[in-house]
N, C-alpha and C. Protein backbone atom coordinates (compact mmCIF):
# COMPACT_ATOMS: atom_id res chain seq x y z
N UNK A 1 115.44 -44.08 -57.64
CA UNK A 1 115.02 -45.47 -57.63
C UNK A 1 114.03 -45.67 -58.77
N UNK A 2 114.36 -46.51 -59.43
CA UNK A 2 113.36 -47.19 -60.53
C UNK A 2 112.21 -47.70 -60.30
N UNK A 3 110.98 -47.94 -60.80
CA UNK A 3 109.90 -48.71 -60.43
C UNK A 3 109.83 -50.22 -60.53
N UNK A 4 111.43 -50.60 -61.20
CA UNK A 4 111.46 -51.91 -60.54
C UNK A 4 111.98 -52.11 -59.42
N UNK A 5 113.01 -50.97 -58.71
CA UNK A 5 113.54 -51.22 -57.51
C UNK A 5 112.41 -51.06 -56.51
N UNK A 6 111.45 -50.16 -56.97
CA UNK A 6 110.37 -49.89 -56.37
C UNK A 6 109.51 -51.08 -55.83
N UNK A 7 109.24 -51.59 -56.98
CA UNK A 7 108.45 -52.58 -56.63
C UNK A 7 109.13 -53.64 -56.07
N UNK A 8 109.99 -54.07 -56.31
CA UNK A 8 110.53 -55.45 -55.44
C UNK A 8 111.16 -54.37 -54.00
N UNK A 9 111.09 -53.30 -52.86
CA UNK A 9 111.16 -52.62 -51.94
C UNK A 9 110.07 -53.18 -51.44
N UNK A 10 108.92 -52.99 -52.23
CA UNK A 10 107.58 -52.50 -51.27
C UNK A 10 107.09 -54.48 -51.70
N UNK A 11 107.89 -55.55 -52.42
CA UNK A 11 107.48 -56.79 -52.16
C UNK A 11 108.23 -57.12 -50.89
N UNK A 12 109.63 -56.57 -50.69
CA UNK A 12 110.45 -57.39 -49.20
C UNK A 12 109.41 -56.78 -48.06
N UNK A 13 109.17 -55.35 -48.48
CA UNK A 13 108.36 -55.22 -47.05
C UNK A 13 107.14 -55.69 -47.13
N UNK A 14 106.61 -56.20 -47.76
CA UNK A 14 105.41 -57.09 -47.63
C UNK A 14 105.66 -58.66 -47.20
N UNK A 15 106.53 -58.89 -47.60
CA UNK A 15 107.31 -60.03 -46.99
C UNK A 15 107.77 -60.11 -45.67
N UNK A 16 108.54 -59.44 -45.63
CA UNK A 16 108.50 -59.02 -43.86
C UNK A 16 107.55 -59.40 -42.65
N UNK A 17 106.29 -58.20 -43.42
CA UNK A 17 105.61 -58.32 -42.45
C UNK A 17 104.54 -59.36 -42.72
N UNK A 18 104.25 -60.15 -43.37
CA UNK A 18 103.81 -61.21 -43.58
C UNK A 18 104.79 -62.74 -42.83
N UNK A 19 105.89 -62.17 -42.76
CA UNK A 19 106.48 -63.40 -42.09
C UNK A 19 106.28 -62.88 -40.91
N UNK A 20 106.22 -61.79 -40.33
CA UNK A 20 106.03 -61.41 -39.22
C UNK A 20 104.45 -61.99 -38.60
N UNK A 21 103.61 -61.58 -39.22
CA UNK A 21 102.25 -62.32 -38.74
C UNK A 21 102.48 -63.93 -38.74
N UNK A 22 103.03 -64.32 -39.73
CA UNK A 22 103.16 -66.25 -39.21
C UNK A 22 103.69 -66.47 -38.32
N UNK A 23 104.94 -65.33 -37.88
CA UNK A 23 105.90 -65.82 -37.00
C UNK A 23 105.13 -66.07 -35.20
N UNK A 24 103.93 -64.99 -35.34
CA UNK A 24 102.71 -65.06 -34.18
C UNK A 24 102.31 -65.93 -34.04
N UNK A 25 101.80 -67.00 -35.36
CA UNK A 25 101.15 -67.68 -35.30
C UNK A 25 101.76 -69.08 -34.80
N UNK A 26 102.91 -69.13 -34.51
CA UNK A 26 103.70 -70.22 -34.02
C UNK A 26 103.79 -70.24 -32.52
N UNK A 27 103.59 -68.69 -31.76
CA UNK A 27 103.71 -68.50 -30.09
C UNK A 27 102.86 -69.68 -29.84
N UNK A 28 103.21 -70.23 -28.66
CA UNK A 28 102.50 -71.25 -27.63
C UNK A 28 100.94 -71.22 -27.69
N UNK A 29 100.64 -69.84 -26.71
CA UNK A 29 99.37 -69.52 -26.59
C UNK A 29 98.52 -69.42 -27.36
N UNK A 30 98.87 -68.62 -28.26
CA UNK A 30 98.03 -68.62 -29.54
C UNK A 30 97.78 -69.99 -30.20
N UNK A 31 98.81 -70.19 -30.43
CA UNK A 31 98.38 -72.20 -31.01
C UNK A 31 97.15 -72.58 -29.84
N UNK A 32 97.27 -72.52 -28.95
CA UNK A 32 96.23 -73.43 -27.72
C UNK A 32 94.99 -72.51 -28.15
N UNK A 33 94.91 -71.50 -28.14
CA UNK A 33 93.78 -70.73 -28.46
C UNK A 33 93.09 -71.06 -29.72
N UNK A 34 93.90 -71.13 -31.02
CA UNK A 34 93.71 -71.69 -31.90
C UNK A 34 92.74 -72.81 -32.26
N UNK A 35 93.49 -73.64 -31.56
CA UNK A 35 93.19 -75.13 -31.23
C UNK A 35 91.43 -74.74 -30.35
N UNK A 36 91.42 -74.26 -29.98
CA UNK A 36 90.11 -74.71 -29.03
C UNK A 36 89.18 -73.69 -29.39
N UNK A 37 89.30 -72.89 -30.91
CA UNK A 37 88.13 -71.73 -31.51
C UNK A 37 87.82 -72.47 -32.37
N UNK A 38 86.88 -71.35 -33.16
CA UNK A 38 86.00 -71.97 -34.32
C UNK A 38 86.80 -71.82 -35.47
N UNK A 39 88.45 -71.35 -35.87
CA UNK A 39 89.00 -70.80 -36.40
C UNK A 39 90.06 -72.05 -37.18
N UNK A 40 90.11 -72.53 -38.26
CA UNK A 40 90.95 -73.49 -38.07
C UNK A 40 92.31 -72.57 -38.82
N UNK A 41 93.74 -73.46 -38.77
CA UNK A 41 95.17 -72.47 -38.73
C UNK A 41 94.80 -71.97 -40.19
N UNK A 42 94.23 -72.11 -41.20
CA UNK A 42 94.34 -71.68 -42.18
C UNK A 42 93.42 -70.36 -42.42
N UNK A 43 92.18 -70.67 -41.71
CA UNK A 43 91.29 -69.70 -41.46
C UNK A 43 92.08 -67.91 -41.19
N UNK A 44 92.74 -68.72 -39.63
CA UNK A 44 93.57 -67.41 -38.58
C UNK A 44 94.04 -66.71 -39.83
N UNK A 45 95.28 -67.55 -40.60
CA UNK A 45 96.41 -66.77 -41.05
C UNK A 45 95.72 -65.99 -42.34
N UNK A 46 94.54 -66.59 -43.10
CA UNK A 46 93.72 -65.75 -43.98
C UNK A 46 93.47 -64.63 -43.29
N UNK A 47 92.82 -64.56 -42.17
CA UNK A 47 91.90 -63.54 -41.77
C UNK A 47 93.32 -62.83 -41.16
N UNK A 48 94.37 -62.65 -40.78
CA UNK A 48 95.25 -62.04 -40.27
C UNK A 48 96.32 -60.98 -41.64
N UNK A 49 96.19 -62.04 -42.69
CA UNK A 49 96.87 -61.31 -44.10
C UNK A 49 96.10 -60.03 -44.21
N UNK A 50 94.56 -61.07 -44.23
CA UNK A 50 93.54 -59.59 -44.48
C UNK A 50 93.09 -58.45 -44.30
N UNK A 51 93.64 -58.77 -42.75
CA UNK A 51 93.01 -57.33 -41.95
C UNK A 51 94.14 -56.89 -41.35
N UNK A 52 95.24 -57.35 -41.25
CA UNK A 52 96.50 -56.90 -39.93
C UNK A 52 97.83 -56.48 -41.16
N UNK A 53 97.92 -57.43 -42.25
CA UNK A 53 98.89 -56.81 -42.90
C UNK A 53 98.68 -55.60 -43.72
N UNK A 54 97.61 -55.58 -44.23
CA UNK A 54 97.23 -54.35 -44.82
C UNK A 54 97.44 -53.15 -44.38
N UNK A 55 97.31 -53.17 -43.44
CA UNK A 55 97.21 -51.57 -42.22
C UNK A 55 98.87 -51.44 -41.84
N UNK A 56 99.27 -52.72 -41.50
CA UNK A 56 100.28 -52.23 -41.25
C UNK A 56 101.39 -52.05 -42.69
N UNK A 57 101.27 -52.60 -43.76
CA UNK A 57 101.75 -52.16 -45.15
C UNK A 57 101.42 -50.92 -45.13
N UNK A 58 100.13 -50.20 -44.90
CA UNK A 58 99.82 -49.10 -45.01
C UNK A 58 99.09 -49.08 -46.43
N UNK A 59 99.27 -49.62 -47.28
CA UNK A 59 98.06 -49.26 -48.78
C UNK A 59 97.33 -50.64 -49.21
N UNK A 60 96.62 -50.51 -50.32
CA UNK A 60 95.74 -51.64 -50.26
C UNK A 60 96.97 -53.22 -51.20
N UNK A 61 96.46 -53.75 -50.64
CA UNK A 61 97.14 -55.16 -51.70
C UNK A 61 95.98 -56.28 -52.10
N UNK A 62 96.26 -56.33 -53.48
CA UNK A 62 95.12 -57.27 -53.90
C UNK A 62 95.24 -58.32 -53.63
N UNK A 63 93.85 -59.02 -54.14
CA UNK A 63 93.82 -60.47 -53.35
C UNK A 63 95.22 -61.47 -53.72
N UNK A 64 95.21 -61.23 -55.18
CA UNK A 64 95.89 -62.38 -55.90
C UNK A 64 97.34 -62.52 -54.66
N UNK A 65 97.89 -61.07 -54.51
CA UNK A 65 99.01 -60.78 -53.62
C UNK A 65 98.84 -61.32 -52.43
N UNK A 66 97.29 -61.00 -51.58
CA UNK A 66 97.73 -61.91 -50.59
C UNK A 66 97.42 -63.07 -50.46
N UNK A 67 96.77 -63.63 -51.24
CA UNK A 67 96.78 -65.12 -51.58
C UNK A 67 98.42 -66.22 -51.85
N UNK A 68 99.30 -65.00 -52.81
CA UNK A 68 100.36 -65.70 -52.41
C UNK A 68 101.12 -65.54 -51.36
N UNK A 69 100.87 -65.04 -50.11
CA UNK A 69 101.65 -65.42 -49.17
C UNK A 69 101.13 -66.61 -48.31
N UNK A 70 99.88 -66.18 -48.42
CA UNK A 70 99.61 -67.76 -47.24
C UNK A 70 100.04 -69.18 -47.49
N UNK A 71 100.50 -69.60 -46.58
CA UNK A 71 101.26 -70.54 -46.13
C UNK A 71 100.84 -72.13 -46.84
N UNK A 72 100.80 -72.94 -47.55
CA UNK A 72 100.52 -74.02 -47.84
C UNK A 72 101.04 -75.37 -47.97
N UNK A 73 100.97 -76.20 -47.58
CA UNK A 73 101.54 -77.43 -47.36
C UNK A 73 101.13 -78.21 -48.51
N UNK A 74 102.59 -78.89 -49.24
CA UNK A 74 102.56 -79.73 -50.12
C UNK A 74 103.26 -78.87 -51.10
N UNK A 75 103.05 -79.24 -52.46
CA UNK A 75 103.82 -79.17 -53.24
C UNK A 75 104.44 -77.52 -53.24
N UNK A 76 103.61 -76.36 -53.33
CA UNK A 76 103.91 -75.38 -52.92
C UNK A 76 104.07 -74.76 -51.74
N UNK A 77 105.33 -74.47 -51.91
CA UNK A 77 105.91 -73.82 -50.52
C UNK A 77 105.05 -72.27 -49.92
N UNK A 78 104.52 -71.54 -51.02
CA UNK A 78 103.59 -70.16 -50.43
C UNK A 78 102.84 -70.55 -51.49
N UNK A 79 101.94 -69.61 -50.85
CA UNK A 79 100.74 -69.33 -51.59
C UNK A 79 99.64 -70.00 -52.20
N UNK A 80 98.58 -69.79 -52.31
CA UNK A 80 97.13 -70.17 -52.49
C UNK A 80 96.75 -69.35 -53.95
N UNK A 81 95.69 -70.30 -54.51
CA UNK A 81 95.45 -69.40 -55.24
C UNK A 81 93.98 -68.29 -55.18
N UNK A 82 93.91 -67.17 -55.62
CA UNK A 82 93.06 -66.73 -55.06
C UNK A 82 91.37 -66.42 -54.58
N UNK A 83 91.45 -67.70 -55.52
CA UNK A 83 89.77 -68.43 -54.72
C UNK A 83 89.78 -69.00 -53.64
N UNK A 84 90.65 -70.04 -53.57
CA UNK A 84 90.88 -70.90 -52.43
C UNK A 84 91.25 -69.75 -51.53
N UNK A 85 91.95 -68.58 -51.14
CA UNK A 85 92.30 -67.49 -50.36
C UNK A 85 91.02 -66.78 -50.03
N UNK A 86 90.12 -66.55 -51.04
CA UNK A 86 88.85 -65.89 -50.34
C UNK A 86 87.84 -66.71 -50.07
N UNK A 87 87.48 -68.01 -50.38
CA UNK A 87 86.48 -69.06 -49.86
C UNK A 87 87.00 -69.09 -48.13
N UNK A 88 88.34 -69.56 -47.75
CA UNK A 88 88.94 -69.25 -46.53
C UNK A 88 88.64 -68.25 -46.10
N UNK A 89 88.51 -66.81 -46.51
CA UNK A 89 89.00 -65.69 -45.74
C UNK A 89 86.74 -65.69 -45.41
N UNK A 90 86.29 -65.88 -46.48
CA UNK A 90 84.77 -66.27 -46.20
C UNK A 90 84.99 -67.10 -44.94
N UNK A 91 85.06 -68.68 -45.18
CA UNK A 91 84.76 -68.99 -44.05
C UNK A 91 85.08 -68.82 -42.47
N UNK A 92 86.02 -68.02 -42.54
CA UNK A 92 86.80 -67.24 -41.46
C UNK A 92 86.03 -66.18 -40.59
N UNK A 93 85.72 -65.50 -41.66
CA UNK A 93 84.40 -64.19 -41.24
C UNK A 93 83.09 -64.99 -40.97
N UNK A 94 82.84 -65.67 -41.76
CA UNK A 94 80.96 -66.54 -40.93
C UNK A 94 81.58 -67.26 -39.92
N UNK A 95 83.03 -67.93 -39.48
CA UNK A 95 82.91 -68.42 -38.28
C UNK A 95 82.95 -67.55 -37.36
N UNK A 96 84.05 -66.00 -37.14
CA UNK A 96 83.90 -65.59 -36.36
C UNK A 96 82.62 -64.45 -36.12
N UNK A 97 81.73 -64.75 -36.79
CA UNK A 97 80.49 -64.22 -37.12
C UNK A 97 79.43 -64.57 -35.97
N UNK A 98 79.16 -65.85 -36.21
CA UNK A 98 78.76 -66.62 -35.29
C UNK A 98 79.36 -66.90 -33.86
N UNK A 99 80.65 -66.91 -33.82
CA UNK A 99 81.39 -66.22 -32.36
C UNK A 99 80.29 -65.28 -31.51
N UNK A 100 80.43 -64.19 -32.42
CA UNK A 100 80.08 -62.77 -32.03
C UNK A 100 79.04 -62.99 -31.53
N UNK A 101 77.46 -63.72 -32.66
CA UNK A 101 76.38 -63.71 -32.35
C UNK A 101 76.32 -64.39 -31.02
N UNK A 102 77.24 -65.41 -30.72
CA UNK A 102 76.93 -66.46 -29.77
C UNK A 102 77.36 -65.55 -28.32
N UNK A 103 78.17 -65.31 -29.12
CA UNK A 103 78.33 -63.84 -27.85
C UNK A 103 77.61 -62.91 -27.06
N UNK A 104 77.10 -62.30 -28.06
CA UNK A 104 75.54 -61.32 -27.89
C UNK A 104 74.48 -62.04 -27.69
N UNK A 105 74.27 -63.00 -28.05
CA UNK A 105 72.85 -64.46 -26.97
C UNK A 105 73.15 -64.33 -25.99
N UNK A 106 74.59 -64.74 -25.77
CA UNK A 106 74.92 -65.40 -23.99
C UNK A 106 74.48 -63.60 -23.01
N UNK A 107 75.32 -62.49 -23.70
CA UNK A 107 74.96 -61.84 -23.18
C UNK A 107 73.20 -60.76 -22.98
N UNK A 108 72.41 -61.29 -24.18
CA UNK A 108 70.91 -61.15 -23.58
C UNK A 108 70.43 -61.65 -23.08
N UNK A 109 71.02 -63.55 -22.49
CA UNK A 109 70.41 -63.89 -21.54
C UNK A 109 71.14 -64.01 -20.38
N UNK A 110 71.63 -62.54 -20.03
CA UNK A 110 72.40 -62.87 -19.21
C UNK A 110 73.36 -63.40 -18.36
N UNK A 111 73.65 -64.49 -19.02
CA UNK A 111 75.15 -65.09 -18.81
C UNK A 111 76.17 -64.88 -18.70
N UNK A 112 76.81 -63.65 -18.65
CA UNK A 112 77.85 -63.01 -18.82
C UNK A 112 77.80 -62.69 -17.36
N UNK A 113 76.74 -62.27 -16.73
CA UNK A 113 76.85 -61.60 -15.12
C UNK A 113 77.26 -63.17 -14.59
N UNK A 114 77.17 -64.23 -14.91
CA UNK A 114 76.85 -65.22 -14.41
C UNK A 114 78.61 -65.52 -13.46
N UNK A 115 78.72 -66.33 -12.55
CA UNK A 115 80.60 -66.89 -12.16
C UNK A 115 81.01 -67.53 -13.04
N UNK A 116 80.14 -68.59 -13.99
CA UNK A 116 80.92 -69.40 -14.58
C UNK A 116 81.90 -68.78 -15.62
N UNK A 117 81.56 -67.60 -16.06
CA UNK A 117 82.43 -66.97 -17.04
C UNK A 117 83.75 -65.96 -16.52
N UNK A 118 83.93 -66.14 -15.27
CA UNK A 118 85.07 -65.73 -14.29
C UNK A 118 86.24 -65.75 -14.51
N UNK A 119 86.01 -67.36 -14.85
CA UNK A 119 87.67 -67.75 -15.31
C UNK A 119 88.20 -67.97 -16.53
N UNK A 120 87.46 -67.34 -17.50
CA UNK A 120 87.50 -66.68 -18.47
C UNK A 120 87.95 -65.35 -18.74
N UNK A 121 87.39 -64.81 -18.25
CA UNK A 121 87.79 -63.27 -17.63
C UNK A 121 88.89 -62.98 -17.11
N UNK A 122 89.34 -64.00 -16.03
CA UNK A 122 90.57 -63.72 -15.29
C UNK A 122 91.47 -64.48 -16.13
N UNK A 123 91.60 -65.64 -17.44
CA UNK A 123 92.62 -65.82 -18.15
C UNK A 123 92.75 -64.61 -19.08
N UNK A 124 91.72 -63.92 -19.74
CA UNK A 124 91.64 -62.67 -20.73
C UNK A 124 92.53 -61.50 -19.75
N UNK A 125 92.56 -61.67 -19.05
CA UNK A 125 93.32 -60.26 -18.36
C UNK A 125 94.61 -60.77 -18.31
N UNK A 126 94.87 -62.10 -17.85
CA UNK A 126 96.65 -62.78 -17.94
C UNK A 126 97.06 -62.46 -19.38
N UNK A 127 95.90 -62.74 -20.62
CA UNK A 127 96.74 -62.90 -21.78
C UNK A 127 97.45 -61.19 -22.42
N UNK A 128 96.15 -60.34 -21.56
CA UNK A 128 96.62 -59.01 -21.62
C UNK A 128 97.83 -58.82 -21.00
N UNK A 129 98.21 -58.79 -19.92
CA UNK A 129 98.74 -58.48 -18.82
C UNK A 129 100.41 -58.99 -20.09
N UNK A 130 100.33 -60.45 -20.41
CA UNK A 130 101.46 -61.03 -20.99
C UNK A 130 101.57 -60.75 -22.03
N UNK A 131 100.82 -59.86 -22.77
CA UNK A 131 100.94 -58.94 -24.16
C UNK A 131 101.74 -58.28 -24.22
N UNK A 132 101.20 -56.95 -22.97
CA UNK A 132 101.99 -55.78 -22.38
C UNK A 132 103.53 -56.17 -22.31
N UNK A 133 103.68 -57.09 -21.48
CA UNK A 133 105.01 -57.33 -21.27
C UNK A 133 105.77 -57.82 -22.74
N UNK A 134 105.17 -58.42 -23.60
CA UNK A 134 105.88 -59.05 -24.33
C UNK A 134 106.16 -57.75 -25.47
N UNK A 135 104.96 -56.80 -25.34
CA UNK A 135 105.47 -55.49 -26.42
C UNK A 135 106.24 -54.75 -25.47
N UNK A 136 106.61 -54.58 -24.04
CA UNK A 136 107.53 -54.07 -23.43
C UNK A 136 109.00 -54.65 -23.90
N UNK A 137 109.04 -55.68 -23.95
CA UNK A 137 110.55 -56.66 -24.34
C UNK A 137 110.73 -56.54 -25.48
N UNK A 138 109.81 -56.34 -26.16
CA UNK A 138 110.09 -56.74 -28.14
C UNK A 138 110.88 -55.53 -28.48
N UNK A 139 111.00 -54.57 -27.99
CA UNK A 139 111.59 -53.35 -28.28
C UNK A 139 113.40 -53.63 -27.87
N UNK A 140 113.96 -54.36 -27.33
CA UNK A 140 114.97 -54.65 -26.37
C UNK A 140 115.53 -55.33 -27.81
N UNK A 141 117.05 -55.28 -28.12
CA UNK A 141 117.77 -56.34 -28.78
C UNK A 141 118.31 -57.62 -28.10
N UNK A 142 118.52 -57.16 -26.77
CA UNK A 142 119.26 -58.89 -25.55
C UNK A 142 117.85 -58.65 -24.54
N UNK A 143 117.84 -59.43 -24.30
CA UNK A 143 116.41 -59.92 -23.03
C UNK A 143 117.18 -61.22 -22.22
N UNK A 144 117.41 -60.27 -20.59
CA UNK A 144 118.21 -60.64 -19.70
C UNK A 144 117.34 -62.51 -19.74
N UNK A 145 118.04 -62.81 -18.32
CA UNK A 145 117.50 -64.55 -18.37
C UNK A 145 116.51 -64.48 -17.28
N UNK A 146 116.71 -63.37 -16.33
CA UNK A 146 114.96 -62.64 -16.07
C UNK A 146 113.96 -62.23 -16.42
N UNK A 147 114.82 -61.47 -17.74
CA UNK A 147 113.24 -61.41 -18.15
C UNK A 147 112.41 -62.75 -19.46
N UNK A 148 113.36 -63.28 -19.55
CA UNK A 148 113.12 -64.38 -20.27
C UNK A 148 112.26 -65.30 -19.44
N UNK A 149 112.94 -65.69 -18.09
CA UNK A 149 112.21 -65.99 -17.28
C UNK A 149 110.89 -65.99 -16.66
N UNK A 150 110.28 -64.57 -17.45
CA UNK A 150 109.24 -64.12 -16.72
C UNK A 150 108.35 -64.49 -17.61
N UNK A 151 108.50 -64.22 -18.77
CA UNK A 151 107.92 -64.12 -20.36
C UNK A 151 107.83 -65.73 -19.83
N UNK A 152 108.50 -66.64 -19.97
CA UNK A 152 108.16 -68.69 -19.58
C UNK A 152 107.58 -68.63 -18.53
N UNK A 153 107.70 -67.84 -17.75
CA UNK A 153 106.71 -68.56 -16.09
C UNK A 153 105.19 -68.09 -16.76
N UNK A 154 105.30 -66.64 -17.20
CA UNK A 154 103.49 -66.30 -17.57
C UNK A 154 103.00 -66.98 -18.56
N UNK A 155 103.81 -67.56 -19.67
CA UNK A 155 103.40 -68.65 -20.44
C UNK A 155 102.83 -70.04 -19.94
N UNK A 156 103.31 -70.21 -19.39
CA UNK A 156 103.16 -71.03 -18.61
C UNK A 156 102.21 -71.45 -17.33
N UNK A 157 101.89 -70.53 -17.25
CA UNK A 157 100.45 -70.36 -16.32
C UNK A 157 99.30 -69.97 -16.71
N UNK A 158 99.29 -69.60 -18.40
CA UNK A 158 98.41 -69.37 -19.11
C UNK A 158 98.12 -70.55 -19.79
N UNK A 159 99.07 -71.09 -20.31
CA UNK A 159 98.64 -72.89 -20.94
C UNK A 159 98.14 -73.28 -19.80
N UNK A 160 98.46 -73.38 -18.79
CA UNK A 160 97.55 -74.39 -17.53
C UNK A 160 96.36 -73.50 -17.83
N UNK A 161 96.16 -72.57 -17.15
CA UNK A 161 94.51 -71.66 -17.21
C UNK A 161 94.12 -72.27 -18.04
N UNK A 162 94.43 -72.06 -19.16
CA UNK A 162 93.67 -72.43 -20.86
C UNK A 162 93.32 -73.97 -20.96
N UNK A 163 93.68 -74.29 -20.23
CA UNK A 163 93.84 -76.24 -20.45
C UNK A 163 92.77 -76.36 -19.38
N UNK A 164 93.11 -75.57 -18.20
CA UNK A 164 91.69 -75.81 -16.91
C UNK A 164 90.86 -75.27 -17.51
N UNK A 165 90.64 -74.13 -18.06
CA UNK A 165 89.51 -73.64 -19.14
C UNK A 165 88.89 -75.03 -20.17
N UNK A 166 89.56 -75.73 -20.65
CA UNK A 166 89.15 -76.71 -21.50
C UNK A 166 88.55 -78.22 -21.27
N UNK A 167 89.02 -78.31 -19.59
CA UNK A 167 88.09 -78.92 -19.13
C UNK A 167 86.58 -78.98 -19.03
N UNK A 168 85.51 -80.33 -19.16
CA UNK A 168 84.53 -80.26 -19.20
C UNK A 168 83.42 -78.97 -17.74
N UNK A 169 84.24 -78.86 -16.84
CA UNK A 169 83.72 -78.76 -15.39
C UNK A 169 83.67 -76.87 -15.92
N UNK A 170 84.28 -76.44 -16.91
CA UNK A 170 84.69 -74.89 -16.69
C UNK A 170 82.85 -74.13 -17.17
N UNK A 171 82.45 -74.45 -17.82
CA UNK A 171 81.37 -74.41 -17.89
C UNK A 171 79.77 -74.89 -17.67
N UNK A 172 80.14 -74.91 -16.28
CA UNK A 172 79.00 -75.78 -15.52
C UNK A 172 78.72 -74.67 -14.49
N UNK A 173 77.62 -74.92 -13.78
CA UNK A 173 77.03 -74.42 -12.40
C UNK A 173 77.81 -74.57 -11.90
N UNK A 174 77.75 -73.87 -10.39
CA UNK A 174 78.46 -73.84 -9.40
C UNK A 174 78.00 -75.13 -8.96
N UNK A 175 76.60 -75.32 -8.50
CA UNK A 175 76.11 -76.82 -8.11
C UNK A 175 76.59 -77.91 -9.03
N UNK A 176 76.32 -78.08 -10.06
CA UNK A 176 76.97 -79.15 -11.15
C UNK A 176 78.46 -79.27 -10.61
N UNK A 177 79.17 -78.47 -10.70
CA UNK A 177 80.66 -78.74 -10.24
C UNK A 177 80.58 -79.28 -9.24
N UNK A 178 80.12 -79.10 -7.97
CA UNK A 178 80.61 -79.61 -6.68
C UNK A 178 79.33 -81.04 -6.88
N UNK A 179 78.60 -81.20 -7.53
CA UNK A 179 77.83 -82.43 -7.71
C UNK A 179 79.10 -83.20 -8.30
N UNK A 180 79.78 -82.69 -9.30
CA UNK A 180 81.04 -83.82 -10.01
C UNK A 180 82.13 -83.97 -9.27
N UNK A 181 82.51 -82.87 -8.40
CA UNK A 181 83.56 -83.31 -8.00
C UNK A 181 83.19 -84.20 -6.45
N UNK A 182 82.18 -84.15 -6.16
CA UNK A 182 81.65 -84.69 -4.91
C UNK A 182 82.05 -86.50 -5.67
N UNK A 183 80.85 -86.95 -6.98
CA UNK A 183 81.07 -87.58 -7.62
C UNK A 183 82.62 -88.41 -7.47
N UNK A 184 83.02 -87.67 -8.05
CA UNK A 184 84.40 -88.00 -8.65
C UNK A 184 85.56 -88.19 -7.34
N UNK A 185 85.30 -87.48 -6.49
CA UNK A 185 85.77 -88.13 -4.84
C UNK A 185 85.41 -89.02 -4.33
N UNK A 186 83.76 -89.64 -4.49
CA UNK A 186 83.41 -90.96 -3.67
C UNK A 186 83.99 -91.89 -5.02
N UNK A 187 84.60 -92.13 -5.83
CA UNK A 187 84.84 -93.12 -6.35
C UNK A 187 86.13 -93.67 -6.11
């Protein structure tokens, strides 16, 4: 093999798996998740080129490279150029930066022991739980209409969670809640 066959080899498989990470980024859940972080879609798919395709390419790829895969709307069909690719992939890292920190507050002041973060907890274990299964199936070439079935019902009970999660009431006291919904019954 030549080092031009070479190189356009190791561009399809970068291609690949670069369509492979967008192709994530289209699942249900993830969009809803999306939607309700500090992350906006351009942010995700920066910070996902950056850190998820690399490893799985296995060697390093420069920016300019992954700048042209990300996704852009309007006149160009791929790619960014590679300022606009690392100002993004910046603001990506200080948002989920501040995640983290906000994270490590809640948990020095104890908030984390607290109930209100319960049902949080118990959607984080569904989205696990529907991971598992979905890297159990991905291996399969036909996926019966059971198990298809199963993969839509847990979807599906995770958009509700996530949506009752996004209600104002999910992060309130136990008293505050039953003060609103007391509220919200006498009317």
């Amino acid at each position: 093999m030549n080092d031009n066959e070479n190189i356009q080899t190791k561009m399809k498989t970068l291609k690949d798996i670069t369509s492979g990470a967008k192709h994530v980024l289209q699942e249900p859940i993830l969009k809803r998740l999306q939607e309700q972080s500090t992350l906006s879609q351009a942010q995700l798919e920066t910070l996902l080129i950056d850190l998820v395709v690399e490893d799985l390419y296995g060697a390093h790829i420069t920016y300019d490279d992954k700048a042209s895969f990300r996704s852009k709307k309007g006149q160009r069909a791929k790619g960014v150029s590679r300022g606009s690719f690392n100002r993004t992939l910046n603001q990506a890292r200080r948002n989920v930066s501040k995640v983290l920190y906000t994270m490590l507050l809640l948990a020095y002041l104890g908030l984390f022991e607290s109930n209100i973060f319960r049902p949080f907890e118990e959607v984080a274990a569904r989205i696990s739980d529907y991971r598992q299964i979905r890297d159990i199936l991905s291996g399969k070439k036909e996926l019966t209409s059971e198990e298809l079935e199963t993969i839509n019902v847990t979807e599906r009970m995770i958009l509700a969670a996530l949506e009752e999660l996004a209600s104002s009431l999910a992060l309130k006291s136990e008293l505050s809640k039953r003060k609103s919904e007391n509220l919200m019954n006498n009317e």
